[in-house]
PDB file of N, CA and C in Angstrom:
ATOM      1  N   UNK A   1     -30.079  16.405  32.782  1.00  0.00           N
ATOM      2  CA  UNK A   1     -28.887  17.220  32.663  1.00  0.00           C
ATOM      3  C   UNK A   1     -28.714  17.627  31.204  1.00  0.00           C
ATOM      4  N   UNK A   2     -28.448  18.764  31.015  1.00  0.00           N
ATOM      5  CA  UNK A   2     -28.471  19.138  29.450  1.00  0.00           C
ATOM      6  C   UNK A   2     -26.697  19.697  29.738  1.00  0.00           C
ATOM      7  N   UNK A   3     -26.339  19.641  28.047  1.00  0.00           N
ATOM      8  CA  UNK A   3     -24.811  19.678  28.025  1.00  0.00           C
ATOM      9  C   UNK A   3     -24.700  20.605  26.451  1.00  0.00           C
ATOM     10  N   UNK A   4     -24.128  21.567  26.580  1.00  0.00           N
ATOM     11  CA  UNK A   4     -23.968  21.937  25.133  1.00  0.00           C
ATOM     12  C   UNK A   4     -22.632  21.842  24.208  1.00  0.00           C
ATOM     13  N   UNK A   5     -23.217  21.642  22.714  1.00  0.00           N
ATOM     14  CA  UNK A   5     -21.734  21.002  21.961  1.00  0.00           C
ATOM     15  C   UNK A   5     -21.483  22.212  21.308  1.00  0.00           C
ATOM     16  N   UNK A   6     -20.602  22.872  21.382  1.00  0.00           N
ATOM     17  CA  UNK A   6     -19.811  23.882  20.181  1.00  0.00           C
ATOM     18  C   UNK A   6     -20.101  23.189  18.812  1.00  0.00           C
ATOM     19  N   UNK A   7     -20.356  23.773  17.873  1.00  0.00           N
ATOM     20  CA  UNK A   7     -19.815  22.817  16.506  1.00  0.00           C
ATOM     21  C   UNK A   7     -19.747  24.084  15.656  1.00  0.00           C
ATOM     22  N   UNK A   8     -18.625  23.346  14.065  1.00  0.00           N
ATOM     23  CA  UNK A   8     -18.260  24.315  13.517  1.00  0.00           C
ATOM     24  C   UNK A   8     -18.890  23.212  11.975  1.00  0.00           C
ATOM     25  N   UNK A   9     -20.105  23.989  11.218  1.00  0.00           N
ATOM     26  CA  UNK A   9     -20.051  23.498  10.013  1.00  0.00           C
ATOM     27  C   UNK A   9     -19.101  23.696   8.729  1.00  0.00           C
ATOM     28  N   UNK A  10     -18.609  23.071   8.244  1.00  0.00           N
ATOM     29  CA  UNK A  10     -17.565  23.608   7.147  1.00  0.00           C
ATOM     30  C   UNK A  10     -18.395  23.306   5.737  1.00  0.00           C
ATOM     31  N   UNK A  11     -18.366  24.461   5.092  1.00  0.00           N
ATOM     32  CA  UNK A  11     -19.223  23.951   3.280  1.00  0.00           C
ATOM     33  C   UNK A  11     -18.154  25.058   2.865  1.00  0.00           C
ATOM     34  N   UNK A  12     -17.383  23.559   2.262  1.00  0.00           N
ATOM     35  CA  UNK A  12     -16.471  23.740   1.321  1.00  0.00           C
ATOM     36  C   UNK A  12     -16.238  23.060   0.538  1.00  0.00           C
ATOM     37  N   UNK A  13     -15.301  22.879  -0.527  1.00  0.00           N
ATOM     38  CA  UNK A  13     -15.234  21.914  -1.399  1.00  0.00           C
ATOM     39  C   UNK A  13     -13.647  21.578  -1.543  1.00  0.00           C
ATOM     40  N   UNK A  14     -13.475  20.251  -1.822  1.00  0.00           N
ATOM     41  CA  UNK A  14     -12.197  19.210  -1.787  1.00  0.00           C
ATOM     42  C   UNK A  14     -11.377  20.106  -3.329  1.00  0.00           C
ATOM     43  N   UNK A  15     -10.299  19.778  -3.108  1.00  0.00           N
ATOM     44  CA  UNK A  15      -9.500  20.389  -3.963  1.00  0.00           C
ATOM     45  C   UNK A  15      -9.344  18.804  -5.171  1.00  0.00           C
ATOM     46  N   UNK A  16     -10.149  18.700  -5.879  1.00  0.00           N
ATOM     47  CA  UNK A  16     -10.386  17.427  -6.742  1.00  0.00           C
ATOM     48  C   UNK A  16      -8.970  17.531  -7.749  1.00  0.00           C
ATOM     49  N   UNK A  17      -9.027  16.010  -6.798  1.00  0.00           N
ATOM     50  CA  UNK A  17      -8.092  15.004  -7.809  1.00  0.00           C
ATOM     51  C   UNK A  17      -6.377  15.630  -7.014  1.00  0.00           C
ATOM     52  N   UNK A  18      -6.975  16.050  -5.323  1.00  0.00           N
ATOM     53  CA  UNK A  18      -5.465  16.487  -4.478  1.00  0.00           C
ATOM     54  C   UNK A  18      -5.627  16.436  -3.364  1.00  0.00           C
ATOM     55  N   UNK A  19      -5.638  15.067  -3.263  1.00  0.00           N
ATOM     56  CA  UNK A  19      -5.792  14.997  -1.091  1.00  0.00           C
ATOM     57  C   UNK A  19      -4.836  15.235  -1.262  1.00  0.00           C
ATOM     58  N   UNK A  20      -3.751  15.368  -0.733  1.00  0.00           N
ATOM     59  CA  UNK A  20      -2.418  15.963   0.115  1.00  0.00           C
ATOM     60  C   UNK A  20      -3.389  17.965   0.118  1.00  0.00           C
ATOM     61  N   UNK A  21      -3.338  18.605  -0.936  1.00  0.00           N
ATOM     62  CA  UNK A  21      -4.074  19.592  -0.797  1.00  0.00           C
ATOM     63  C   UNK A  21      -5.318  20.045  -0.109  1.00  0.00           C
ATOM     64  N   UNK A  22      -6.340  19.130  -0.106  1.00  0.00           N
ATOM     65  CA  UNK A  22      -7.418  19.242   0.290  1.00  0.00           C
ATOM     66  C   UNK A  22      -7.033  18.780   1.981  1.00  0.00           C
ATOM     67  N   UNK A  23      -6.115  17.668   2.587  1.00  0.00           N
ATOM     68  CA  UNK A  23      -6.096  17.840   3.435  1.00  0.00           C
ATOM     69  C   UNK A  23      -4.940  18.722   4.379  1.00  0.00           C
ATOM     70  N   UNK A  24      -4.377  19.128   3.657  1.00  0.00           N
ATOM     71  CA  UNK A  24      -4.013  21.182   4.112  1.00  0.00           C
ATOM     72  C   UNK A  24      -5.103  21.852   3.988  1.00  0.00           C
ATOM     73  N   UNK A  25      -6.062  21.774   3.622  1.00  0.00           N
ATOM     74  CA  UNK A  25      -7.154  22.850   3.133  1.00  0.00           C
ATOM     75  C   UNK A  25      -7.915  21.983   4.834  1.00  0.00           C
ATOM     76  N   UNK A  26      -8.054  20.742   4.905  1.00  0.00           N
ATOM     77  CA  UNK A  26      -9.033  20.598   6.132  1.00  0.00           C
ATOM     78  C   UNK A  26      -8.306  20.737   7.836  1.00  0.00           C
ATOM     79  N   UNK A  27      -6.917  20.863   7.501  1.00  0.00           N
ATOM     80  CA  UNK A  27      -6.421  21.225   8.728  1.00  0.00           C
ATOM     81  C   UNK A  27      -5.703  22.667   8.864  1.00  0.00           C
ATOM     82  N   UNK A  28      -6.338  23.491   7.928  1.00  0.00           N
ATOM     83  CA  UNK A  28      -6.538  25.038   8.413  1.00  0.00           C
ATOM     84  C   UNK A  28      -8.369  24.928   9.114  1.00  0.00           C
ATOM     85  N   UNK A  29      -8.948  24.422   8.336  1.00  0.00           N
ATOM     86  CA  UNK A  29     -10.167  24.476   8.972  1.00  0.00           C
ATOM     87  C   UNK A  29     -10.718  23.719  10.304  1.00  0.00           C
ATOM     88  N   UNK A  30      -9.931  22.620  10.844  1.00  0.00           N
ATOM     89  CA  UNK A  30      -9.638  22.023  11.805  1.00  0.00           C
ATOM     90  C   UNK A  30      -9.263  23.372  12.710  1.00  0.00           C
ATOM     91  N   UNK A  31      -7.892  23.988  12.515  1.00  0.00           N
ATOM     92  CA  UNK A  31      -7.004  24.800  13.505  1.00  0.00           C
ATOM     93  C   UNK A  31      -8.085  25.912  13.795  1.00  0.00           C
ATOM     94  N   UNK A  32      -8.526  26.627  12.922  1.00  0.00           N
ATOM     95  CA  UNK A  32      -9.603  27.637  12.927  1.00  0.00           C
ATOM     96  C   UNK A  32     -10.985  27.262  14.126  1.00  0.00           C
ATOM     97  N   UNK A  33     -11.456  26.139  13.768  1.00  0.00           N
ATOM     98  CA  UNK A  33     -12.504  25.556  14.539  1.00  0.00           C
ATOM     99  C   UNK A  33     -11.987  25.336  16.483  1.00  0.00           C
ATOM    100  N   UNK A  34     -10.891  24.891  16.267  1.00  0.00           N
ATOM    101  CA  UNK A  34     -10.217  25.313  17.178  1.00  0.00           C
ATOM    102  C   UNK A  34     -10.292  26.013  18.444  1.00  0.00           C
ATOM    103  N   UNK A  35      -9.811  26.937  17.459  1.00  0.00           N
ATOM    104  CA  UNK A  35      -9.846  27.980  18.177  1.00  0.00           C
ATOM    105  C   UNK A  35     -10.584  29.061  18.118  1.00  0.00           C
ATOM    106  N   UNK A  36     -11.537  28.356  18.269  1.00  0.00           N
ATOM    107  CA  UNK A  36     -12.876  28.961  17.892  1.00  0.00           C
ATOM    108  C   UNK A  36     -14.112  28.136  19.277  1.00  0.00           C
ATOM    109  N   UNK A  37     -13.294  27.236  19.588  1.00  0.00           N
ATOM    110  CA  UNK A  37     -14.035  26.467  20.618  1.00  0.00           C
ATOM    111  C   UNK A  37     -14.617  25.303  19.950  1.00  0.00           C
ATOM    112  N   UNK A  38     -14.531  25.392  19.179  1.00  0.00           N
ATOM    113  CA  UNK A  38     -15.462  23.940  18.974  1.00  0.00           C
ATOM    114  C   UNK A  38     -14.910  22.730  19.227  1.00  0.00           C
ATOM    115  N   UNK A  39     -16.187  22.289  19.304  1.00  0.00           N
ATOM    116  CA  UNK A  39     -15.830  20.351  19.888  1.00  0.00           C
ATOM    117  C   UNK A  39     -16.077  19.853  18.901  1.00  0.00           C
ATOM    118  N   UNK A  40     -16.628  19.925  18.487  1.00  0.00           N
ATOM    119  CA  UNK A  40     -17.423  19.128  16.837  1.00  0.00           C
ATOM    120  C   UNK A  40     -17.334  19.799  15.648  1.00  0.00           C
ATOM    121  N   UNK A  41     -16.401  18.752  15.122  1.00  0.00           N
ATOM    122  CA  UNK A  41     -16.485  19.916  13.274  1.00  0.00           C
ATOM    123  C   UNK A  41     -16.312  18.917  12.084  1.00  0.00           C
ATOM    124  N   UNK A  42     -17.974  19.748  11.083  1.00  0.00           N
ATOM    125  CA  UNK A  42     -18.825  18.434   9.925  1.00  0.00           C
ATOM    126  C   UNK A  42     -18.172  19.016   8.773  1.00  0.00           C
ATOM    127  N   UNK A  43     -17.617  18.206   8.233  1.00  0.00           N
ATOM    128  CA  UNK A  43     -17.303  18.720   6.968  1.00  0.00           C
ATOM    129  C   UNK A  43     -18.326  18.009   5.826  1.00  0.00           C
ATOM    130  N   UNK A  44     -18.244  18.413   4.555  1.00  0.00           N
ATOM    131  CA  UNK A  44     -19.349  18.024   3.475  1.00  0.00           C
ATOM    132  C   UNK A  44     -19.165  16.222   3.278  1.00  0.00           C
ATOM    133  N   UNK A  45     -19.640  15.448   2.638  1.00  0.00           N
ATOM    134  CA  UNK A  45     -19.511  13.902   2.857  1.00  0.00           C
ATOM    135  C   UNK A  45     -18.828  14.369   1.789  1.00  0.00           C
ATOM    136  N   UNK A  46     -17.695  13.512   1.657  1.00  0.00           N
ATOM    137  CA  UNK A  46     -16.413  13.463   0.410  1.00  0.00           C
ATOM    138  C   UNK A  46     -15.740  14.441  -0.160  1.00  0.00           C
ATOM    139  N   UNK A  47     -15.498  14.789   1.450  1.00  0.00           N
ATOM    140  CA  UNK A  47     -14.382  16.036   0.928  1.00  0.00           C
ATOM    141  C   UNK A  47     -13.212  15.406   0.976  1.00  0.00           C
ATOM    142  N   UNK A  48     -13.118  14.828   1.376  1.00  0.00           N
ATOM    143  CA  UNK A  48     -11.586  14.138   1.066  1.00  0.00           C
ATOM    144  C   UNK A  48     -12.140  13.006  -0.106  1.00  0.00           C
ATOM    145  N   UNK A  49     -11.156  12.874  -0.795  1.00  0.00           N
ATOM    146  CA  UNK A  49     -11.419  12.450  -2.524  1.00  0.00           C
ATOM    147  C   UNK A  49     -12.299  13.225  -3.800  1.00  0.00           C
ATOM    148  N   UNK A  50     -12.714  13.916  -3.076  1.00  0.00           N
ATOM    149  CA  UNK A  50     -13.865  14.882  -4.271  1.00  0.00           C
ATOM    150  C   UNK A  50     -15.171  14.067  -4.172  1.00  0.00           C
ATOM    151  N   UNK A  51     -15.982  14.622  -4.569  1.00  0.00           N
ATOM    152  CA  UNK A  51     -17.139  14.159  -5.387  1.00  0.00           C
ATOM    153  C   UNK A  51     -17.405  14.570  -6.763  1.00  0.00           C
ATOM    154  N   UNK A  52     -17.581  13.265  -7.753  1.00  0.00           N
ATOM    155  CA  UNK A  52     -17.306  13.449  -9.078  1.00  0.00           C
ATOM    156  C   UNK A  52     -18.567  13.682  -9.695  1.00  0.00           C
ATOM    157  N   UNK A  53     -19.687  14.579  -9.544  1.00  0.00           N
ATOM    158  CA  UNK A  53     -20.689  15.301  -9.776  1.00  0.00           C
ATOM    159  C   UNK A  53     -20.171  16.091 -11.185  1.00  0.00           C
ATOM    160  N   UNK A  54     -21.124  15.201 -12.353  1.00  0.00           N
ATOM    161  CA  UNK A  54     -21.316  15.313 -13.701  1.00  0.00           C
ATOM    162  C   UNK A  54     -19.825  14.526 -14.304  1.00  0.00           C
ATOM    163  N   UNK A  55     -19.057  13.967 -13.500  1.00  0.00           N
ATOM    164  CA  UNK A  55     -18.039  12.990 -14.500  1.00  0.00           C
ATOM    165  C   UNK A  55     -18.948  11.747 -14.587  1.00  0.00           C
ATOM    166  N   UNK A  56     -18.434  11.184 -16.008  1.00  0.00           N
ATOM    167  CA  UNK A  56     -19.351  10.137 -16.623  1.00  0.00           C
ATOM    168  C   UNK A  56     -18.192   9.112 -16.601  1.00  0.00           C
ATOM    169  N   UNK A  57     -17.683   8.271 -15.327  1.00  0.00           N
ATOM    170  CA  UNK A  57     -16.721   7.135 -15.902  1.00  0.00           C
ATOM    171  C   UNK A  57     -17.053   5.809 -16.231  1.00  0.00           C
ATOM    172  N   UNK A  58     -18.045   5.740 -17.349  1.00  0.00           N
ATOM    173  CA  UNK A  58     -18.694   5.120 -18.424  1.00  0.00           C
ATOM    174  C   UNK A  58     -18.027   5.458 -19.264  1.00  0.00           C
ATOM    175  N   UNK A  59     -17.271   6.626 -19.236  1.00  0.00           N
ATOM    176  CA  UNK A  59     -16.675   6.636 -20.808  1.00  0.00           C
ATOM    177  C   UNK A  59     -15.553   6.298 -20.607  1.00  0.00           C
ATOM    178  N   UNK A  60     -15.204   5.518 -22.079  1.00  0.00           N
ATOM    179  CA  UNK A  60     -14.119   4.283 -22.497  1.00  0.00           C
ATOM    180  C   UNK A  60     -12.991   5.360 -23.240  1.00  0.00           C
ATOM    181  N   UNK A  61     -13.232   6.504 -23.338  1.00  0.00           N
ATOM    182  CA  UNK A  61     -12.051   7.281 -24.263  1.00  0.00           C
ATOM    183  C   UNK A  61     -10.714   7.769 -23.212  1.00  0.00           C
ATOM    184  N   UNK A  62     -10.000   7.610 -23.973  1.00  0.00           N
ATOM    185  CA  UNK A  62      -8.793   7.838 -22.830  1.00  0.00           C
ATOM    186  C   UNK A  62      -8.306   9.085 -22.053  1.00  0.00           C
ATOM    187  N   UNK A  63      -9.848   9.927 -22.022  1.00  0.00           N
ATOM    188  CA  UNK A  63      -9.832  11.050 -21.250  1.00  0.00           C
ATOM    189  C   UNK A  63     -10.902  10.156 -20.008  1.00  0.00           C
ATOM    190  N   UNK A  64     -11.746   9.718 -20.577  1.00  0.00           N
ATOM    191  CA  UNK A  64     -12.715   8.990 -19.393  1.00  0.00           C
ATOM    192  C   UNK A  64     -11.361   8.343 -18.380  1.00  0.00           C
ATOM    193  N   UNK A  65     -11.092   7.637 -19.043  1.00  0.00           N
ATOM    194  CA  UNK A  65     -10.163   6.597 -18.919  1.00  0.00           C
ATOM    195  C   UNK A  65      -9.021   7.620 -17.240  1.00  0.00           C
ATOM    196  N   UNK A  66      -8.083   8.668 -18.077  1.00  0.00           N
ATOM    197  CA  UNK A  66      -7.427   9.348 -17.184  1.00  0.00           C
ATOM    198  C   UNK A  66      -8.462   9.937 -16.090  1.00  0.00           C
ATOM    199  N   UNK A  67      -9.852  10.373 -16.284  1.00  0.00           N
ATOM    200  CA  UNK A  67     -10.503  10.746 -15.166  1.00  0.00           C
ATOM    201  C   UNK A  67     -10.560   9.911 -14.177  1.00  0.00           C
ATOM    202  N   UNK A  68     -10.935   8.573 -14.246  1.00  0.00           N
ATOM    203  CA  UNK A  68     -11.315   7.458 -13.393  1.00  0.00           C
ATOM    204  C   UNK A  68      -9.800   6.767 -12.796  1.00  0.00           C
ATOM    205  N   UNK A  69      -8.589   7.274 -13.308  1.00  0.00           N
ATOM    206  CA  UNK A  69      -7.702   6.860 -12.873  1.00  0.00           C
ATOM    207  C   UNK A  69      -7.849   7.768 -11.409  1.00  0.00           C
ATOM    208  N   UNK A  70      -7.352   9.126 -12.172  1.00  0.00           N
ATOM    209  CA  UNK A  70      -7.264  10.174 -11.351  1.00  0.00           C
ATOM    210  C   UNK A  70      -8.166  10.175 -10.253  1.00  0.00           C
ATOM    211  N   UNK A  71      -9.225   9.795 -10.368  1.00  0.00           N
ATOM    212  CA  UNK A  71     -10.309   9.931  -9.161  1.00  0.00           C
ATOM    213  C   UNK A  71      -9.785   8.909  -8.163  1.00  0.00           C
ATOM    214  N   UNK A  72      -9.618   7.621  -8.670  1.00  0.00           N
ATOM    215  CA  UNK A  72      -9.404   6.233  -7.748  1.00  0.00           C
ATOM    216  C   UNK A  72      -8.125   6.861  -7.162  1.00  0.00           C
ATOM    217  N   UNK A  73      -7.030   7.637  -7.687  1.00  0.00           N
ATOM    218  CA  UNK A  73      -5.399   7.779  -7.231  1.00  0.00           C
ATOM    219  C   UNK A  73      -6.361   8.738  -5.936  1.00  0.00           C
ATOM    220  N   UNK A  74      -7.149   9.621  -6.096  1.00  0.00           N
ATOM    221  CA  UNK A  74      -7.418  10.289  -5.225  1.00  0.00           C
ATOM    222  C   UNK A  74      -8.451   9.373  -3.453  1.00  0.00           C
ATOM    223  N   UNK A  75      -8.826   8.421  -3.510  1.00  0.00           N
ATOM    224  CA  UNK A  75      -9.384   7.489  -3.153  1.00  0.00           C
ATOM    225  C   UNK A  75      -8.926   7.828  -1.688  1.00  0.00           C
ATOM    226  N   UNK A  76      -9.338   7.179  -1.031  1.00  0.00           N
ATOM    227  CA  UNK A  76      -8.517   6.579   0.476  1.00  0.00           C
ATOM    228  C   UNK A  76      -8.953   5.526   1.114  1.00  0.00           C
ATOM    229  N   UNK A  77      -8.146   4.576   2.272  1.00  0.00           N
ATOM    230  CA  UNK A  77      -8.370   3.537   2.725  1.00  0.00           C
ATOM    231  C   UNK A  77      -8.460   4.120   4.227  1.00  0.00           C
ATOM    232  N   UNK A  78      -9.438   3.575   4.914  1.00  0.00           N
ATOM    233  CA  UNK A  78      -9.342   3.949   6.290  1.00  0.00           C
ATOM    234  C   UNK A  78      -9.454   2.238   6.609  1.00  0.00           C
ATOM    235  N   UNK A  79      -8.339   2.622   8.010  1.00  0.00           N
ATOM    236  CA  UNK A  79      -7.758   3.369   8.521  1.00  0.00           C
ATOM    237  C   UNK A  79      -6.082   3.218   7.687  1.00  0.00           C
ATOM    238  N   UNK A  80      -6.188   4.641   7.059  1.00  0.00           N
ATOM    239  CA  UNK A  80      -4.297   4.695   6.703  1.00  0.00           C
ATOM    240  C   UNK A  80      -4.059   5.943   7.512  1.00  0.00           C
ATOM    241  N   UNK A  81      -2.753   6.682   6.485  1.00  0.00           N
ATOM    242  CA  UNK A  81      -2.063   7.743   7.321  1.00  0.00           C
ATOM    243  C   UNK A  81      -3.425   8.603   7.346  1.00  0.00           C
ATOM    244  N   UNK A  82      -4.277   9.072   6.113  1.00  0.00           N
ATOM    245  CA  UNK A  82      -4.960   9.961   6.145  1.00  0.00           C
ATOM    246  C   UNK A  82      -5.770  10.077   7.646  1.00  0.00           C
ATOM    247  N   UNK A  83      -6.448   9.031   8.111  1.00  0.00           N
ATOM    248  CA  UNK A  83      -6.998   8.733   9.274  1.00  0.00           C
ATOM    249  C   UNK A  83      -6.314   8.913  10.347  1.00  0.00           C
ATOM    250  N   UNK A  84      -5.283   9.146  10.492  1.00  0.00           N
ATOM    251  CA  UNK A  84      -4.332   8.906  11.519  1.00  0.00           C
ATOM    252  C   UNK A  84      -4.661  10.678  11.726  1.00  0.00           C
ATOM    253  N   UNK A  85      -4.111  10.837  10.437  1.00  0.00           N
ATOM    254  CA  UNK A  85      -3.886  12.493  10.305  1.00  0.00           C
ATOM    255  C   UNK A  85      -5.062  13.382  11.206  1.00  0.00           C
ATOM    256  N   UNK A  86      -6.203  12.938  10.627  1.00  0.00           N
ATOM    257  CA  UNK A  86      -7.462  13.424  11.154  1.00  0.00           C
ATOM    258  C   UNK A  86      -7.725  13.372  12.182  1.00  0.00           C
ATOM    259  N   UNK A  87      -7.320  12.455  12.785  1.00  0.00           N
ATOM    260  CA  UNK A  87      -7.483  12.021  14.405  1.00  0.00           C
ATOM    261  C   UNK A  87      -6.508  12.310  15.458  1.00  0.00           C
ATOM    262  N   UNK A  88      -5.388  13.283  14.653  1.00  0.00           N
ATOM    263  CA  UNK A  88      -4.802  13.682  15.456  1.00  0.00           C
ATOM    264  C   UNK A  88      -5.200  15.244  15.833  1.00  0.00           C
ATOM    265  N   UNK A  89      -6.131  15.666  15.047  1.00  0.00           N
ATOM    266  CA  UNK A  89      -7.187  16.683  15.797  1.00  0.00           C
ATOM    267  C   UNK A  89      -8.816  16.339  16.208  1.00  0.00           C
ATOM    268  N   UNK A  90      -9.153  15.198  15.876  1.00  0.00           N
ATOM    269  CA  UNK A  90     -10.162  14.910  16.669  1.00  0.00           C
ATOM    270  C   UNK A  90      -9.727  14.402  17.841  1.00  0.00           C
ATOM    271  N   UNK A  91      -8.781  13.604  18.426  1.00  0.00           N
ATOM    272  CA  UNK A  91      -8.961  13.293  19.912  1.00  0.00           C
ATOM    273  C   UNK A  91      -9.283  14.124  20.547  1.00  0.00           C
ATOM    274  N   UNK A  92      -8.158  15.223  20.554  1.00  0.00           N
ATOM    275  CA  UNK A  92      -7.973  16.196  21.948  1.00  0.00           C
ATOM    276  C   UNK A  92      -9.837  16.620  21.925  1.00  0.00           C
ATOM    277  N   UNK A  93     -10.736  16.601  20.751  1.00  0.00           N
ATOM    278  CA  UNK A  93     -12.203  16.924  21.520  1.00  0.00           C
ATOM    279  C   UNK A  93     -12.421  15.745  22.023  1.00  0.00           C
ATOM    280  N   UNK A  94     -12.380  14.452  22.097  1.00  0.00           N
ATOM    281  CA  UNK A  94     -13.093  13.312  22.254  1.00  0.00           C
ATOM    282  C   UNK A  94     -13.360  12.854  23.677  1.00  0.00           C
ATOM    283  N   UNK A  95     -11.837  13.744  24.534  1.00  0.00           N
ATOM    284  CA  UNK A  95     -11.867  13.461  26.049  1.00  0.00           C
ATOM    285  C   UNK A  95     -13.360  13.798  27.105  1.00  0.00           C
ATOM    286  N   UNK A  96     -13.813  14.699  26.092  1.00  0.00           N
ATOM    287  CA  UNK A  96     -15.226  15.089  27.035  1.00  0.00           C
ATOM    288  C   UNK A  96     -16.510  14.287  26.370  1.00  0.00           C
ATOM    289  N   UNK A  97     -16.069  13.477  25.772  1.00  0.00           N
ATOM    290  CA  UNK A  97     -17.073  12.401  25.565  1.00  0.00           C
ATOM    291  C   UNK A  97     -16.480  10.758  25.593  1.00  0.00           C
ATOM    292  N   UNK A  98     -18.134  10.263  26.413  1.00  0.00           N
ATOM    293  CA  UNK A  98     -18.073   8.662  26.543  1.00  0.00           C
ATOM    294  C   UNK A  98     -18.393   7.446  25.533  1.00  0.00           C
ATOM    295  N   UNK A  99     -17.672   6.805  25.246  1.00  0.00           N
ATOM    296  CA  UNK A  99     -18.572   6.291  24.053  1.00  0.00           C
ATOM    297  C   UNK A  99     -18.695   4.685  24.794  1.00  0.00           C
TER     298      UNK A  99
END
């Protein structure tokens, strides 16, 4: 039996150093995918928190210093609200799959 999956790739980039932003930015792209049919939608690995591609937090100066704050404030724990958030548009696909 063959079964086909809709999917929607997203290549975009996290609004660094602003989840609350970035995840408005992933639930327009959620709503879009949508309604668009898809069942499945990949976003880039660490779009939520950024990826800190060319920050050096090795450095001890108190700009290093505010970067590595800023990055960790941007962080997340799963499962918190953020997770919650997310999964309140992944279920409704999840019903047509068994796990």
């Amino acid at each position: 039996m063959s079964s086909t999956v809709t999917a929607t790739v997203v290549q975009a980039s996290s609004v660094f150093y602003g989840t609350p932003a970035t995840l408005d930015k992933a639930e327009r792209f959620l709503k879009e995918a949508a309604e668009l049919g898809s069942q499945l939608v990949v976003f880039p690995e660490a779009f939520i928190g950024g990826y800190p591609r060319g920050y050096n937090f090795a450095d001890q100066s108190p700009r290093g210093k505010e970067s590595f704050r800023k990055y960790h404030a941007s962080a997340i724990n799963v499962p918190e609200r953020i997770f919650l958030f997310l999964s309140k548009y992944s279920f409704p696909f999840l019903k047509c799959y068994r796990f």
